[in-house]
N, C-alpha and C. Protein backbone atom coordinates (compact mmCIF):
# COMPACT_ATOMS: atom_id res chain seq x y z
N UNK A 1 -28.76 -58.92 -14.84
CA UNK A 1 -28.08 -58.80 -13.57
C UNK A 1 -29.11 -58.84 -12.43
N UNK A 2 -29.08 -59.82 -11.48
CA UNK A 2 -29.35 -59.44 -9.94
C UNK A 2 -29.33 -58.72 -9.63
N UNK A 3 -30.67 -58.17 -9.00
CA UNK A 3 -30.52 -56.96 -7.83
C UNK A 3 -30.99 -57.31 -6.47
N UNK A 4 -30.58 -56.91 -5.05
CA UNK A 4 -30.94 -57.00 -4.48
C UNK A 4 -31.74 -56.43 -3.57
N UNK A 5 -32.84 -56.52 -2.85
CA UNK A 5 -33.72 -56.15 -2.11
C UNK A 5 -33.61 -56.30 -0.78
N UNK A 6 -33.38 -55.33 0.10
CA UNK A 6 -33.97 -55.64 1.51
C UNK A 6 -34.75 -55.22 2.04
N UNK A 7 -35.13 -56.05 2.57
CA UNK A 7 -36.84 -56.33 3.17
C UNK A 7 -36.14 -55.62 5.25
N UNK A 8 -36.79 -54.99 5.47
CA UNK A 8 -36.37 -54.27 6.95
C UNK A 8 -37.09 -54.79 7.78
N UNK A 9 -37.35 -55.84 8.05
CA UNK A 9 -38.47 -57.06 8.61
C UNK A 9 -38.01 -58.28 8.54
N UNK A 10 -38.18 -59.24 9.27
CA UNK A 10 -38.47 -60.96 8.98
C UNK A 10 -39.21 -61.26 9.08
N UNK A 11 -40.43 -60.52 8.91
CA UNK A 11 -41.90 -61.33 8.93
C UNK A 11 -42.37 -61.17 7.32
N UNK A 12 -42.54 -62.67 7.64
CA UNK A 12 -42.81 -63.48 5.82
C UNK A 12 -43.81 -62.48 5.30
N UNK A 13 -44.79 -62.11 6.08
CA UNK A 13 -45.74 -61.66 5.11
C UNK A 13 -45.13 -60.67 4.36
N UNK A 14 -44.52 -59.89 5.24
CA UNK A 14 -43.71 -58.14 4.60
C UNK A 14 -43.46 -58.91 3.52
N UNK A 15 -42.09 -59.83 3.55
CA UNK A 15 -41.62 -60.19 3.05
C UNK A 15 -42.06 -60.89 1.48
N UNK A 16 -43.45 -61.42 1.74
CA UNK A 16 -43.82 -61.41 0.13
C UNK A 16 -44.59 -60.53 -0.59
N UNK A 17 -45.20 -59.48 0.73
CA UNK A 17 -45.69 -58.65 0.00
C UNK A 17 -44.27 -57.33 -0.90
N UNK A 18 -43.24 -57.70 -0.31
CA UNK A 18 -42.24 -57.32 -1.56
C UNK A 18 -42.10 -57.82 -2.63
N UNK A 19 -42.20 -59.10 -2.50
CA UNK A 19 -42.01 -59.91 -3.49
C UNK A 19 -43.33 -59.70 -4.58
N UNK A 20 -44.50 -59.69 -4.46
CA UNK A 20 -45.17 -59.11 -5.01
C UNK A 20 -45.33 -57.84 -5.65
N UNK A 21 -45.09 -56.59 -4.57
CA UNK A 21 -44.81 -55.56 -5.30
C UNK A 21 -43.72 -55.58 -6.55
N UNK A 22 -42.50 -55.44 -6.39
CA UNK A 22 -41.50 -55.77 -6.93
C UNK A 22 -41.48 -56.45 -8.43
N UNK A 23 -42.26 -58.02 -7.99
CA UNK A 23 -42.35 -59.06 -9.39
C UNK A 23 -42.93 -57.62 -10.21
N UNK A 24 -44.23 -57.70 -9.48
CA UNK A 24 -45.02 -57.03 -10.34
C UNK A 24 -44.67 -55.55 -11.09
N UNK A 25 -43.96 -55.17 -10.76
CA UNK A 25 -43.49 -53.84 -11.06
C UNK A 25 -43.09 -53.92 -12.32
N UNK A 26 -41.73 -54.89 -12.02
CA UNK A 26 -40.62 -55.12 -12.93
C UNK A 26 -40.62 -56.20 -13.20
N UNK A 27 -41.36 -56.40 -13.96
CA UNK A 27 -41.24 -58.53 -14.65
C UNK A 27 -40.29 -58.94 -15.36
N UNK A 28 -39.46 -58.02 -16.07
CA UNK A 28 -38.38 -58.95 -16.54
C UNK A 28 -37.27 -58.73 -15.66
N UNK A 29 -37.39 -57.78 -14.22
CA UNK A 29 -35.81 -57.95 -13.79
C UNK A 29 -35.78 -59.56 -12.95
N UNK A 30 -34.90 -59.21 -12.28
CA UNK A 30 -34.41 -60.81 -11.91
C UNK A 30 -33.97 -60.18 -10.15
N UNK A 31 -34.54 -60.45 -9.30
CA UNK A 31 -34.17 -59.71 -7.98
C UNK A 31 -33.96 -60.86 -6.95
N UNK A 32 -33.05 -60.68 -6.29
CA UNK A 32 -32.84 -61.61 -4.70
C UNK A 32 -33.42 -60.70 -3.52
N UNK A 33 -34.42 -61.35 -2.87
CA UNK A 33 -34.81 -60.84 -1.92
C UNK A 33 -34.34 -61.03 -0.21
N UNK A 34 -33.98 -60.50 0.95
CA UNK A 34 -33.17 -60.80 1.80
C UNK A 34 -34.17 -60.04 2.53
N UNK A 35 -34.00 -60.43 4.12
CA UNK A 35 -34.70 -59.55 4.84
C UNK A 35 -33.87 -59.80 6.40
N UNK A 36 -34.07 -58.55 7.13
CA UNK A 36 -33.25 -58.20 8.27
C UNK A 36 -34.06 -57.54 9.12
N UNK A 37 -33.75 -57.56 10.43
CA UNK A 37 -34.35 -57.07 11.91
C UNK A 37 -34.03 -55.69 12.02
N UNK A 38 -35.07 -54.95 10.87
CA UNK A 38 -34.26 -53.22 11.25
C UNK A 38 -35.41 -53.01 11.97
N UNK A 39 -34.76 -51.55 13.29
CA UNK A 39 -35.11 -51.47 13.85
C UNK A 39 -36.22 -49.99 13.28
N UNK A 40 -37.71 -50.20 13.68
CA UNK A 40 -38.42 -49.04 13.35
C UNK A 40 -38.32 -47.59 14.14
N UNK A 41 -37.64 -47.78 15.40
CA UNK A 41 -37.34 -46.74 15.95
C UNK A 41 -38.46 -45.75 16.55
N UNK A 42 -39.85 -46.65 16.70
CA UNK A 42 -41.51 -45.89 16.95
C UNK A 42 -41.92 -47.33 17.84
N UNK A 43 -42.77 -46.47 18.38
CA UNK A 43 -43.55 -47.74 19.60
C UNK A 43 -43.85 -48.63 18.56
N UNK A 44 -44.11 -50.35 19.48
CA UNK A 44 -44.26 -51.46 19.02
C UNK A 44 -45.95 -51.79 17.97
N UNK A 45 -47.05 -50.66 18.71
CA UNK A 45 -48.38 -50.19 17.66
C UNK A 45 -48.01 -48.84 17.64
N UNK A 46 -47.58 -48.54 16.09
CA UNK A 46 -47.57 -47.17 16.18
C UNK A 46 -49.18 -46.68 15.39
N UNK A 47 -49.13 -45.18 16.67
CA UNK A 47 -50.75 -44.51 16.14
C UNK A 47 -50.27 -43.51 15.27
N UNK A 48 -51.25 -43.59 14.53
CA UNK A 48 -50.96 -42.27 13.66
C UNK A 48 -50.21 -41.89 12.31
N UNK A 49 -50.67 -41.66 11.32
CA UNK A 49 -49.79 -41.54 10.05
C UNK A 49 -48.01 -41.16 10.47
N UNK A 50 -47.72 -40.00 11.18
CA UNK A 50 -46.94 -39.41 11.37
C UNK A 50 -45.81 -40.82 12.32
N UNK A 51 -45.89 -41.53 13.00
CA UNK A 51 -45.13 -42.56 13.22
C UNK A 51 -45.12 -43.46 13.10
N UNK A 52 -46.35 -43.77 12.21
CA UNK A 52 -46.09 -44.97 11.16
C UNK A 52 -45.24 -44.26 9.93
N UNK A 53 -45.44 -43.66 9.13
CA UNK A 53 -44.68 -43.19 8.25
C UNK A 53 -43.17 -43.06 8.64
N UNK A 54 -42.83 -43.09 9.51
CA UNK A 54 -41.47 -42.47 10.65
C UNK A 54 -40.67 -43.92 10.60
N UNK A 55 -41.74 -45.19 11.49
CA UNK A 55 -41.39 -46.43 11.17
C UNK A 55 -40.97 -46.83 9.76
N UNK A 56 -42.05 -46.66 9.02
CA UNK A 56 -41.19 -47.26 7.64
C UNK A 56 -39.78 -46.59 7.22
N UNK A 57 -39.93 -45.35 7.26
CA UNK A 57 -38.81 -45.01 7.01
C UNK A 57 -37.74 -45.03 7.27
N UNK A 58 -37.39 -45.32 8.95
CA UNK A 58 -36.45 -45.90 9.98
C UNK A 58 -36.20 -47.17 9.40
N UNK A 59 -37.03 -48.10 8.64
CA UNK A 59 -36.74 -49.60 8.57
C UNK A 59 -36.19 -49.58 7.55
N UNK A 60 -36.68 -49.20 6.43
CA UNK A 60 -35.66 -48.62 5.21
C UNK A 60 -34.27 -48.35 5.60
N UNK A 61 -33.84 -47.00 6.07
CA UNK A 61 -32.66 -46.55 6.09
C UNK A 61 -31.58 -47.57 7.09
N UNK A 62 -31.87 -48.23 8.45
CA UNK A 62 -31.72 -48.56 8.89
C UNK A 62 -30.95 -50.16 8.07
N UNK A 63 -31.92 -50.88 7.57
CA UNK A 63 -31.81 -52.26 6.61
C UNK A 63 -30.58 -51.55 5.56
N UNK A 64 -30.65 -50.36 5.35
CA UNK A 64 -29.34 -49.56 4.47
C UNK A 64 -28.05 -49.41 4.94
N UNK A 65 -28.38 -49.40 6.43
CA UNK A 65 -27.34 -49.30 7.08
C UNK A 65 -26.44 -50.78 7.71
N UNK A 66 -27.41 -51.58 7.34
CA UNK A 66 -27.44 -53.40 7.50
C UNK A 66 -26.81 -54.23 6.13
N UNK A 67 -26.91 -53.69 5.59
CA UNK A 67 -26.74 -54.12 3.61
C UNK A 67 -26.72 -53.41 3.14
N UNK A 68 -25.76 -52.27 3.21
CA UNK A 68 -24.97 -51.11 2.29
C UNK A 68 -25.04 -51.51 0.63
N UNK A 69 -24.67 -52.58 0.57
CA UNK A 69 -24.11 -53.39 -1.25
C UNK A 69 -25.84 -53.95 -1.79
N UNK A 70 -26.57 -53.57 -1.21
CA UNK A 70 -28.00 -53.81 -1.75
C UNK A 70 -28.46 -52.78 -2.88
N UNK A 71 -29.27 -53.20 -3.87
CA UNK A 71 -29.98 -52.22 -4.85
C UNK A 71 -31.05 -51.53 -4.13
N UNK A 72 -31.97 -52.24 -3.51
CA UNK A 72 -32.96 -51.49 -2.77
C UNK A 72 -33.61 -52.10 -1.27
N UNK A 73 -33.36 -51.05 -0.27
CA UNK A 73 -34.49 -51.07 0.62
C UNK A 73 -35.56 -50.80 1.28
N UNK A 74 -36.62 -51.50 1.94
CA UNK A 74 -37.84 -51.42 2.05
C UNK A 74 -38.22 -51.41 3.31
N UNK A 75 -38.76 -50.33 4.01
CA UNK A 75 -39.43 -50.59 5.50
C UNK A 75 -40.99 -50.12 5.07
N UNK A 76 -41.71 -51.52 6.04
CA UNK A 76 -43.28 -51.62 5.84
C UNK A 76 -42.96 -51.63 7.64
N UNK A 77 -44.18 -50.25 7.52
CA UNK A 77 -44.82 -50.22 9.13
C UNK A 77 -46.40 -50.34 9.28
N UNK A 78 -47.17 -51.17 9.83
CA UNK A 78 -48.31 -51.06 10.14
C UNK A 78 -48.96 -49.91 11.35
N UNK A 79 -49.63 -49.52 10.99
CA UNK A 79 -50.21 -48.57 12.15
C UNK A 79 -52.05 -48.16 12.40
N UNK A 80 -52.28 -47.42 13.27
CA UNK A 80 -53.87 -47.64 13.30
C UNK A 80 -53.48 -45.86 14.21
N UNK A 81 -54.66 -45.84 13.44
CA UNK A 81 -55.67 -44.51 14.03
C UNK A 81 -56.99 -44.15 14.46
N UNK A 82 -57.56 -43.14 14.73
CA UNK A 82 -58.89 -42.72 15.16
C UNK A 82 -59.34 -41.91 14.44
N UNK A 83 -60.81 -41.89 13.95
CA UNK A 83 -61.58 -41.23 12.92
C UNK A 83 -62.43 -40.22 14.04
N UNK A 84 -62.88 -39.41 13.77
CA UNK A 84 -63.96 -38.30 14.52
C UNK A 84 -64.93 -39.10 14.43
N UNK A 85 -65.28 -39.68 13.27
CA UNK A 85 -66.39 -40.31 12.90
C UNK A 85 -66.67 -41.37 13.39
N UNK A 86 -65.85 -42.39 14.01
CA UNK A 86 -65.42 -43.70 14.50
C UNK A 86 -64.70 -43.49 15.84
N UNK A 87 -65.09 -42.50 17.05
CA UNK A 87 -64.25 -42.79 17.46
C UNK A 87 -63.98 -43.77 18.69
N UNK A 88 -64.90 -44.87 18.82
CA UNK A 88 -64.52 -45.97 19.18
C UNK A 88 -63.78 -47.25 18.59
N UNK A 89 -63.21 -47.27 17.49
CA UNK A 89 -62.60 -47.91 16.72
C UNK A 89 -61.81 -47.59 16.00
N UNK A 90 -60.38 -48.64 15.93
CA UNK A 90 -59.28 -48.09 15.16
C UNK A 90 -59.29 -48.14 13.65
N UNK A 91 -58.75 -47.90 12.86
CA UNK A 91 -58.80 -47.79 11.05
C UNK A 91 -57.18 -48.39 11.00
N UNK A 92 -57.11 -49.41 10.56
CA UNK A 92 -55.60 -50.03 10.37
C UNK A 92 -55.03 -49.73 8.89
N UNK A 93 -53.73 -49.82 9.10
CA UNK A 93 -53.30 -49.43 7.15
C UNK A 93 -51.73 -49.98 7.67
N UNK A 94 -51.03 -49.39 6.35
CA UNK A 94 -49.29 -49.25 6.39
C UNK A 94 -48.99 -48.65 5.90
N UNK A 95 -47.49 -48.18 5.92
CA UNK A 95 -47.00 -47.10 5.45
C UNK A 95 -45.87 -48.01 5.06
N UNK A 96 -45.34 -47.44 3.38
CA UNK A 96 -44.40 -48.48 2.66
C UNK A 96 -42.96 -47.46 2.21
N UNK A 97 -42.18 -47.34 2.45
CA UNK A 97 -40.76 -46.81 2.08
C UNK A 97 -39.90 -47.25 1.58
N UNK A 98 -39.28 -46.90 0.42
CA UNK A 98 -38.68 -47.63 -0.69
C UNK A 98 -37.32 -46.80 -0.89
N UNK A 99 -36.32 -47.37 -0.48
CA UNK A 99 -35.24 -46.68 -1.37
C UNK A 99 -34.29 -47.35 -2.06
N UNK A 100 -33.87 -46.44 -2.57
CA UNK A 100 -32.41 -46.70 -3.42
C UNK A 100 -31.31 -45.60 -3.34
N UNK A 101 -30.50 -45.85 -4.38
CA UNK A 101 -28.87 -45.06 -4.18
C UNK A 101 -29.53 -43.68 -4.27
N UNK A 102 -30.27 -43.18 -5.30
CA UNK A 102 -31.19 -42.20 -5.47
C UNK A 102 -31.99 -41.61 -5.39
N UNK A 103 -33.24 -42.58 -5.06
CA UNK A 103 -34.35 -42.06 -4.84
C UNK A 103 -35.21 -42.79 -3.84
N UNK A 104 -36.15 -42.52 -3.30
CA UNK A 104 -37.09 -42.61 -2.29
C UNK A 104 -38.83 -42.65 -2.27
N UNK A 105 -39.43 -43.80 -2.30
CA UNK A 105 -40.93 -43.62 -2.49
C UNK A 105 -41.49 -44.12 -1.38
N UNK A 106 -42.47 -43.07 -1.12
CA UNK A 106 -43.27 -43.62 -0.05
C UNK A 106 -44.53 -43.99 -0.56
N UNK A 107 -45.63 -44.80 0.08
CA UNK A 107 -47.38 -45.22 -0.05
C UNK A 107 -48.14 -45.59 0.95
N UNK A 108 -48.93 -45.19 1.41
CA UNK A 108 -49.99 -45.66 2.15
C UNK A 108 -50.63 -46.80 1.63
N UNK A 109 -51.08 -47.57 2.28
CA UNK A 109 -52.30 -48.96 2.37
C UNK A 109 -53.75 -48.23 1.98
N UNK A 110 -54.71 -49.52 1.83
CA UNK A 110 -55.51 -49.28 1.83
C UNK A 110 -55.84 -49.69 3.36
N UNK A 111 -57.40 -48.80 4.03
CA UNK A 111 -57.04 -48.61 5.30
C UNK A 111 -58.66 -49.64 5.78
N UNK A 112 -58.91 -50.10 6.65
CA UNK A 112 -59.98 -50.79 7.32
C UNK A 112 -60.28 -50.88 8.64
N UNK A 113 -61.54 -50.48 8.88
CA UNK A 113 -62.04 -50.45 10.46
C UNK A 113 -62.07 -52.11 11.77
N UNK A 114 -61.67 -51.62 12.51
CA UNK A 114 -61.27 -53.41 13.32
C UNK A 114 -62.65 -52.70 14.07
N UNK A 115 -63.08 -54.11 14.47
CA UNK A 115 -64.33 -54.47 15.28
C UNK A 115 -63.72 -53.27 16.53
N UNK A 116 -64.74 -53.48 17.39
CA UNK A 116 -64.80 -53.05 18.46
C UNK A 116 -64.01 -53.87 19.67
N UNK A 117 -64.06 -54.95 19.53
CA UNK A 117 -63.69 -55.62 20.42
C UNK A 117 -62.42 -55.74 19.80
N UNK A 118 -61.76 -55.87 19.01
CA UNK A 118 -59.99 -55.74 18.82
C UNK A 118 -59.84 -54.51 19.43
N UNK A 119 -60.51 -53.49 19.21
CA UNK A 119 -59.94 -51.88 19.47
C UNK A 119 -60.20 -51.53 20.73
N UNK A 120 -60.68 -52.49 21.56
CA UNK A 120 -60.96 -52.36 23.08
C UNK A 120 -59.98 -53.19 23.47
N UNK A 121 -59.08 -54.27 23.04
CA UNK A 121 -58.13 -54.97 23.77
C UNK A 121 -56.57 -53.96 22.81
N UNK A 122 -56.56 -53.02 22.01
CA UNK A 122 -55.82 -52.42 22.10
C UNK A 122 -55.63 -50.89 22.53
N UNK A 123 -56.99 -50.58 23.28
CA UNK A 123 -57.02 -49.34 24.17
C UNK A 123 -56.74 -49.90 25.19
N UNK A 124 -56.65 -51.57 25.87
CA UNK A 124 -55.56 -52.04 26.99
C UNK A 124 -54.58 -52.13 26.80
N UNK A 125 -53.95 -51.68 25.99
CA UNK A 125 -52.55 -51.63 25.61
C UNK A 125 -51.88 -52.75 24.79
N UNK A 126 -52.92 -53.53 23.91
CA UNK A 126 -52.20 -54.47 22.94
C UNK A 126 -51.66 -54.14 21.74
N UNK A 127 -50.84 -54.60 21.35
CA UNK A 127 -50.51 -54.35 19.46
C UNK A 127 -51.85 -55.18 18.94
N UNK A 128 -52.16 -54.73 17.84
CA UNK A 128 -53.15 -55.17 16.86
C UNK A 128 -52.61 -56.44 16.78
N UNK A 129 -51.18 -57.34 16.09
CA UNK A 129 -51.54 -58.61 16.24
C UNK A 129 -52.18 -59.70 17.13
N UNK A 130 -51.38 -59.06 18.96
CA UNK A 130 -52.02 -59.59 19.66
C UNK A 130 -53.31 -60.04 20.07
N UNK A 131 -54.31 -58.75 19.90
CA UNK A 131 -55.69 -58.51 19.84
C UNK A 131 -56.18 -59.34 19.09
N UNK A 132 -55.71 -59.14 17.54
CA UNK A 132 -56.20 -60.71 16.57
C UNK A 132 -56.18 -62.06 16.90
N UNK A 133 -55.13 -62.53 17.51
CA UNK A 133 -55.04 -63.65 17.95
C UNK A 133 -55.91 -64.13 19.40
N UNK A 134 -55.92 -63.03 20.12
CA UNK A 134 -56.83 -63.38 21.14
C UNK A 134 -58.09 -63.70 20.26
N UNK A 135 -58.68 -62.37 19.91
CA UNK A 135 -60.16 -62.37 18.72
C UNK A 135 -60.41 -63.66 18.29
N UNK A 136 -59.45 -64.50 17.67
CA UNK A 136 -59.97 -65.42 16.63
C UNK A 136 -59.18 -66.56 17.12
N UNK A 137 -58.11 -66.38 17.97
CA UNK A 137 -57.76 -67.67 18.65
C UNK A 137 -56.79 -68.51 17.83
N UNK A 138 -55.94 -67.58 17.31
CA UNK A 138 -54.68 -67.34 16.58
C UNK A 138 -53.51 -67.63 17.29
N UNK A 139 -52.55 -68.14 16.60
CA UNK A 139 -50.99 -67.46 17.16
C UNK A 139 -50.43 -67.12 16.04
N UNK A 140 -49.32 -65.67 16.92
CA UNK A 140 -48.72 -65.16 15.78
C UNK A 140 -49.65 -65.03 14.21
N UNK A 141 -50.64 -64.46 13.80
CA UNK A 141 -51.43 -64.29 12.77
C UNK A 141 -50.37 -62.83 11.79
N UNK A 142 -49.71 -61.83 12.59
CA UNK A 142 -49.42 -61.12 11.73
C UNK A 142 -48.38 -61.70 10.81
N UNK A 143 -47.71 -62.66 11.53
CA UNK A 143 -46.99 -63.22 10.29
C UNK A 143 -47.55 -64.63 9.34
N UNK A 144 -49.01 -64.25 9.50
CA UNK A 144 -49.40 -64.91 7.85
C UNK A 144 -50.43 -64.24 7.42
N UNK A 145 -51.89 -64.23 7.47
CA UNK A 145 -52.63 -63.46 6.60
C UNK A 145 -53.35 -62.20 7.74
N UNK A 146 -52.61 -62.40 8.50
CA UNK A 146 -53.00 -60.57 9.25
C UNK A 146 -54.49 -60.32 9.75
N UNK A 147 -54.51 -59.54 10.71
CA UNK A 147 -55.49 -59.33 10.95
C UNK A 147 -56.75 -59.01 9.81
N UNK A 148 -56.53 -58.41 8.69
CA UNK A 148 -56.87 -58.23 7.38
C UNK A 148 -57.43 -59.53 7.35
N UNK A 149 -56.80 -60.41 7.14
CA UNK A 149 -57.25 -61.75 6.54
C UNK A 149 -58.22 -62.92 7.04
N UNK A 150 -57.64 -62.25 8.77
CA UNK A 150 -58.62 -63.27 9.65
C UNK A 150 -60.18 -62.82 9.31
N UNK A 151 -60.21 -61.40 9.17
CA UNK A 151 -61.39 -60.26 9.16
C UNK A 151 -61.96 -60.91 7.90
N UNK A 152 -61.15 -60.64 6.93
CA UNK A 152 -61.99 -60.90 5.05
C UNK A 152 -62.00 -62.86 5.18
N UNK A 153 -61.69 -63.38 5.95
CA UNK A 153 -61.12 -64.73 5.43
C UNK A 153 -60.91 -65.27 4.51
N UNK A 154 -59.65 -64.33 4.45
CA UNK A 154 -58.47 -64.45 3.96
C UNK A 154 -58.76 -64.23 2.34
N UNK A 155 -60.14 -63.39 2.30
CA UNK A 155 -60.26 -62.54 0.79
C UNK A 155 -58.87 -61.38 0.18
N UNK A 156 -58.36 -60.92 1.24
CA UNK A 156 -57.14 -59.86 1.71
C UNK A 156 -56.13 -60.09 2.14
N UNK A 157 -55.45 -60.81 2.51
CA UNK A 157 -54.12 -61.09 3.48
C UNK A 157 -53.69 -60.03 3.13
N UNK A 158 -52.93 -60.43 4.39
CA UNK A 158 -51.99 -59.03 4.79
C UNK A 158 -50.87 -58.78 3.49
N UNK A 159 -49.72 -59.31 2.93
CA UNK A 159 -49.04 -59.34 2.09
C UNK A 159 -49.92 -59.26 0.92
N UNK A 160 -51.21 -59.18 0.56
CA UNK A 160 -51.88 -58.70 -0.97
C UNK A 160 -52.11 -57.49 -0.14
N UNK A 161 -52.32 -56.40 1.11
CA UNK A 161 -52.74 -55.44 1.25
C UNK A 161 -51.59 -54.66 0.79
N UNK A 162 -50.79 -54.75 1.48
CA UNK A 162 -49.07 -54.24 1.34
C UNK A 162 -48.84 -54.58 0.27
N UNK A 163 -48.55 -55.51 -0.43
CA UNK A 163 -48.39 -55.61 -1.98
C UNK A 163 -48.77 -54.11 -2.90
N UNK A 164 -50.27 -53.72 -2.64
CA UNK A 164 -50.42 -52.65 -3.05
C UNK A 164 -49.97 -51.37 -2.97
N UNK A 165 -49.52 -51.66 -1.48
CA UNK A 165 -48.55 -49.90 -1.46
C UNK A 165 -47.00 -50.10 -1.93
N UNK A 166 -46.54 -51.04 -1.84
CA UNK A 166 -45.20 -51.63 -2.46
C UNK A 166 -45.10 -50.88 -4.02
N UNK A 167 -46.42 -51.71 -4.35
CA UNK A 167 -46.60 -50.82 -5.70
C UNK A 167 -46.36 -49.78 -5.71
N UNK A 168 -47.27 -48.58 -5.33
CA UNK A 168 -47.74 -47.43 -5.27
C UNK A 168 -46.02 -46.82 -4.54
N UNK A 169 -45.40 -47.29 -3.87
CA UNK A 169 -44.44 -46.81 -3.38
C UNK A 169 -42.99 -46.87 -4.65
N UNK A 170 -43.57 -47.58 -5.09
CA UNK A 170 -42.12 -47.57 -6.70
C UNK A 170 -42.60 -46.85 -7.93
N UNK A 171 -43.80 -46.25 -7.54
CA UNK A 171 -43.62 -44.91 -8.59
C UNK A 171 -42.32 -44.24 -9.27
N UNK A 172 -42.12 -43.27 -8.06
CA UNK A 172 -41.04 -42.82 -8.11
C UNK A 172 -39.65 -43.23 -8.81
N UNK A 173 -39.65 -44.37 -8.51
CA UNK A 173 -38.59 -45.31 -9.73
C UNK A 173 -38.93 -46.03 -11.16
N UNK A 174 -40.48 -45.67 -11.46
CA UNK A 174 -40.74 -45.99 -12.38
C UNK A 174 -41.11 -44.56 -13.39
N UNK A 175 -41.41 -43.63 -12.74
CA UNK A 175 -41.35 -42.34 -13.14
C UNK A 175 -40.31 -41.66 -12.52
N UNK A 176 -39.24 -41.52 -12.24
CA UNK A 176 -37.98 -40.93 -11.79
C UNK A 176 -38.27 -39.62 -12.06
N UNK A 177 -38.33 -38.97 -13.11
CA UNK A 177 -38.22 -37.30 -14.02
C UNK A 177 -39.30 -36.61 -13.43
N UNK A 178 -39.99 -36.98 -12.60
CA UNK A 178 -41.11 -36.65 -12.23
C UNK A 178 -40.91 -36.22 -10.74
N UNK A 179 -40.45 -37.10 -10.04
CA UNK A 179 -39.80 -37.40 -8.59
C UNK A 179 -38.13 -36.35 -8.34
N UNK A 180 -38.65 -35.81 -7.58
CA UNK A 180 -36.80 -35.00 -6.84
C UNK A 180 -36.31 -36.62 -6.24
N UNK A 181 -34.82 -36.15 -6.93
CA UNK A 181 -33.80 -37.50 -6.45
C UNK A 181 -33.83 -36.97 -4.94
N UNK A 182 -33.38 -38.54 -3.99
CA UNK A 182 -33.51 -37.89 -3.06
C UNK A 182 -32.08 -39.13 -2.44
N UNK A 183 -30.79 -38.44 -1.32
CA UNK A 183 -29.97 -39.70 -1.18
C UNK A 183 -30.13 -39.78 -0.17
């Protein structure tokens, strides 16, 4: 049987980095993937674990509230913070939220420091994609290999970063007995 997935985004990358998580999870299921304009409900760069985590989770429930008759949905929020240690430069990651009829997994990214000069055109008030594309002379880059990718070229894209918390975020459904159900 088909299951379906919604993706709380239309940007491709999210979008295969589900597809990745997901394949990979569960290789013999058989899943349709769909994706929709949910709204994250947190500024357009959100700072800080606490509203990035907020975002994903808004995009999730929200995409639930978009495609009720779905098996599972997914809100991926990107966000950036400040280190004591760094504190002229941002540390970028995502925060990945997974649900179902039952249960609920969240994961963090793995996280990476942006130059100085991205993190000075977003202390003028840019979103991180923008900044990339100025940087490297891009358009629209978050919807293909991400600032991540322009940085590693393209050792990382954005959808293999997220891929990984996708993973890490379906724990919970792969160990259920372990996890409080959550509706």
């Amino acid at each position: 049987m088909r299951e379906i997935v919604v993706v709380g985004s239309e940007n491709p990358s999210k979008l295969q980095a589900v597809q990745l998580g997901f394949e990979t999870v569960f290789p013999v299921k058989d899943f349709q993937f769909l994706c929709v304009n949910a709204d994250s409900a947190v500024s357009a760069q959100p700072m800080g674990d606490a509203e990035t985590v907020t975002g994903a989770q808004n995009r999730a429930k929200n995409a639930r509230i978009m495609q009720p008759e779905a098996d599972y949905w997914v809100g991926l929020e990107g966000g950036l913070t400040n280190l004591e240690c760094l504190p002229d430069q941002f540390i970028a990651y995502s925060w990945i939220c997974v649900l179902n009829s039952q249960q609920k997994g969240l994961a963090r990214s793995a996280a990476y420091v942006l130059p100085l000069r991205i993190s000075d055109l977003i202390k003028g008030g840019m979103e991180q994609g923008e900044a990339d594309d100025i940087v490297f002379g891009q358009e629209n880059s978050k919807h293909n290999s991400g600032g991540v990718g322009l940085l590693s070229n393209d050792l990382i894209t954005r959808s293999q970063l997220y891929a990984m918390a996708v993973k890490l975020a379906l724990i919970p459904f792969i160990k259920p007995d372990l996890y409080p159900r959550e509706l």
